[in-house]
C-alpha atoms as a PDB file:
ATOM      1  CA  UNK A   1       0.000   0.000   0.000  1.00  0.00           C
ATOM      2  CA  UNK A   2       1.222   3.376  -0.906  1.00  0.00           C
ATOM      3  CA  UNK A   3       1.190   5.823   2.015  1.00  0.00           C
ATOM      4  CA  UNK A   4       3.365   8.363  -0.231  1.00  0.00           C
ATOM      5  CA  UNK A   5       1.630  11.124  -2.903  1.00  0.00           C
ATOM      6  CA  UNK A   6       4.187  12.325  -5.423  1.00  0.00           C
ATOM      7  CA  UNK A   7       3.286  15.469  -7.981  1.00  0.00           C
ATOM      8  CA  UNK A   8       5.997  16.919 -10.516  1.00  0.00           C
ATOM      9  CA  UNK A   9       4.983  20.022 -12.266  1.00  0.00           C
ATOM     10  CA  UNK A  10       6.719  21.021 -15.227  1.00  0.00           C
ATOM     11  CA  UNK A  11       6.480  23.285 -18.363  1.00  0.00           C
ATOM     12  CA  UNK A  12       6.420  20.688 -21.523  1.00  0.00           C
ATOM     13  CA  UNK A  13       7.586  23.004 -23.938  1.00  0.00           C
ATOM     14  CA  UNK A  14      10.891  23.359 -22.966  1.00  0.00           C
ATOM     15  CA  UNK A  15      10.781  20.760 -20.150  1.00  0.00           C
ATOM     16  CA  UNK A  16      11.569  22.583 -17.219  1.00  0.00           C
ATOM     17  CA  UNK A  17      11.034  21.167 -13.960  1.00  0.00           C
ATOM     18  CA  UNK A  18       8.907  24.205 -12.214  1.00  0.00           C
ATOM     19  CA  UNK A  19       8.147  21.990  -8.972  1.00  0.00           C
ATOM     20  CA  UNK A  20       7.559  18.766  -6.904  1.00  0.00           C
ATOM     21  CA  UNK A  21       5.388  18.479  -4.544  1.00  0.00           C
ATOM     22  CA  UNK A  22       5.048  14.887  -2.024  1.00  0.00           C
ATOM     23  CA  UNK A  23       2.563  14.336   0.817  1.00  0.00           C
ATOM     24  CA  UNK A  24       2.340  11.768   3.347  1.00  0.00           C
ATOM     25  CA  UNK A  25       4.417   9.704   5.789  1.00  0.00           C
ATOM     26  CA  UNK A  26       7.628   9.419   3.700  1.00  0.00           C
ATOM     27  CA  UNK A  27       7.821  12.532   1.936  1.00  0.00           C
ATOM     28  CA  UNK A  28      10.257  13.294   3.170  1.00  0.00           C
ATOM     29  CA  UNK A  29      12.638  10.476   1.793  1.00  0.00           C
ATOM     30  CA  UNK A  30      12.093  11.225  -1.777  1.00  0.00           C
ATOM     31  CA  UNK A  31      11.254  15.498  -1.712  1.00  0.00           C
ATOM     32  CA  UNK A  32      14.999  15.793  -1.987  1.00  0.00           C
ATOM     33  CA  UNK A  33      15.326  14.371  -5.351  1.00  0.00           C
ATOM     34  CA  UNK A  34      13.096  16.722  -6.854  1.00  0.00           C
ATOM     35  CA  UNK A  35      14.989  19.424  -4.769  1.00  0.00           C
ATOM     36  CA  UNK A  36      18.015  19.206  -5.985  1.00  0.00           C
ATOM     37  CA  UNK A  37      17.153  19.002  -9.985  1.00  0.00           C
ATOM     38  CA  UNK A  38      15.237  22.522  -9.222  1.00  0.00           C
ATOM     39  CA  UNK A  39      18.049  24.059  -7.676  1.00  0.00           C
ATOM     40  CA  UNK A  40      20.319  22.681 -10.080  1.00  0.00           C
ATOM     41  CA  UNK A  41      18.314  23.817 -13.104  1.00  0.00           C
ATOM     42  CA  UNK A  42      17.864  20.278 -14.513  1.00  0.00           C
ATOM     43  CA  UNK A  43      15.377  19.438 -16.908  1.00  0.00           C
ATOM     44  CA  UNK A  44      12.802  16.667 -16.520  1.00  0.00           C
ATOM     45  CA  UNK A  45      15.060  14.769 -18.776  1.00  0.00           C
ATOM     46  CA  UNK A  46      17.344  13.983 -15.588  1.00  0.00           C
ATOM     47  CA  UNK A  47      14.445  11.671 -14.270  1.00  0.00           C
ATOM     48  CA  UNK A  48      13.959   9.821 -17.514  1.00  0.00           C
ATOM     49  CA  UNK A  49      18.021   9.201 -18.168  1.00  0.00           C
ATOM     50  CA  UNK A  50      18.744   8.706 -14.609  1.00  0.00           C
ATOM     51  CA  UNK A  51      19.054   4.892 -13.298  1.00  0.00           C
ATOM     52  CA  UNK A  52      16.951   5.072  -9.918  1.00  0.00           C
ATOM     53  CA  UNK A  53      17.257   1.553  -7.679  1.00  0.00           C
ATOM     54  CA  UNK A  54      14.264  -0.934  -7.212  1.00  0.00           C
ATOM     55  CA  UNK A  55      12.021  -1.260  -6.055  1.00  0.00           C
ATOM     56  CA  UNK A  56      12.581   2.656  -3.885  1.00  0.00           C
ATOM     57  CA  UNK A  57       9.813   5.377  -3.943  1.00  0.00           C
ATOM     58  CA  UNK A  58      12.548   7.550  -5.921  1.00  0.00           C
ATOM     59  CA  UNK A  59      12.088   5.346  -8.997  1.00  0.00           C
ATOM     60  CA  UNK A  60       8.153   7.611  -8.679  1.00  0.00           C
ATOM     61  CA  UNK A  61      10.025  10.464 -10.507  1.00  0.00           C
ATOM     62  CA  UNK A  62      10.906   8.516 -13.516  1.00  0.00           C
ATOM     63  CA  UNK A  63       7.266   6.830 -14.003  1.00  0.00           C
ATOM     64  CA  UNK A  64       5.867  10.550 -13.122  1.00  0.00           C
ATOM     65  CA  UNK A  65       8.350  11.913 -15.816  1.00  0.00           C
ATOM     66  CA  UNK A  66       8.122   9.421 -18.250  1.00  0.00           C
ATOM     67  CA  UNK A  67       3.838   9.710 -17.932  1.00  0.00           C
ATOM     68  CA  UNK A  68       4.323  13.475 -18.386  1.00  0.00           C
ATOM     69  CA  UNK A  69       6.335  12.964 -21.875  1.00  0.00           C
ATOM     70  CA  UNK A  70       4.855  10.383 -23.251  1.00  0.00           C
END
């Protein structure tokens, strides 16, 4: 069961990550992620390309990226 909401807001034109967003009781394990490729300036791109281990929430980023692409 998931106890974990994830959100990833970003502009599809260009992509540009504009913001992530994760409620519930581990949040805060995965928030960083998302923190760092905003203060960074990556694109969305970074999710797709990066290798993320399994099964870990962070591997959320690349199924939320790769959904936001298609």
């Amino acid at each position: 069961m998931q106890d974990t909401d994830e959100f990833m807001l970003f502009e599809p034109e260009t992509p540009t990550l504009l913001g992530v967003h994760a409620l519930g009781q581990r949040a805060t394990e995965i928030i960083h992620i998302g923190q760092a490729v905003l203060f960074y300036g990556g694109p969305v791109e970074y999710f797709r390309d990066m290798v993320f281990n399994y099964p870990t929430l962070a591997e959320a980023y690349k199924a939320a990226d790769l959904d936001g692409l298609k």
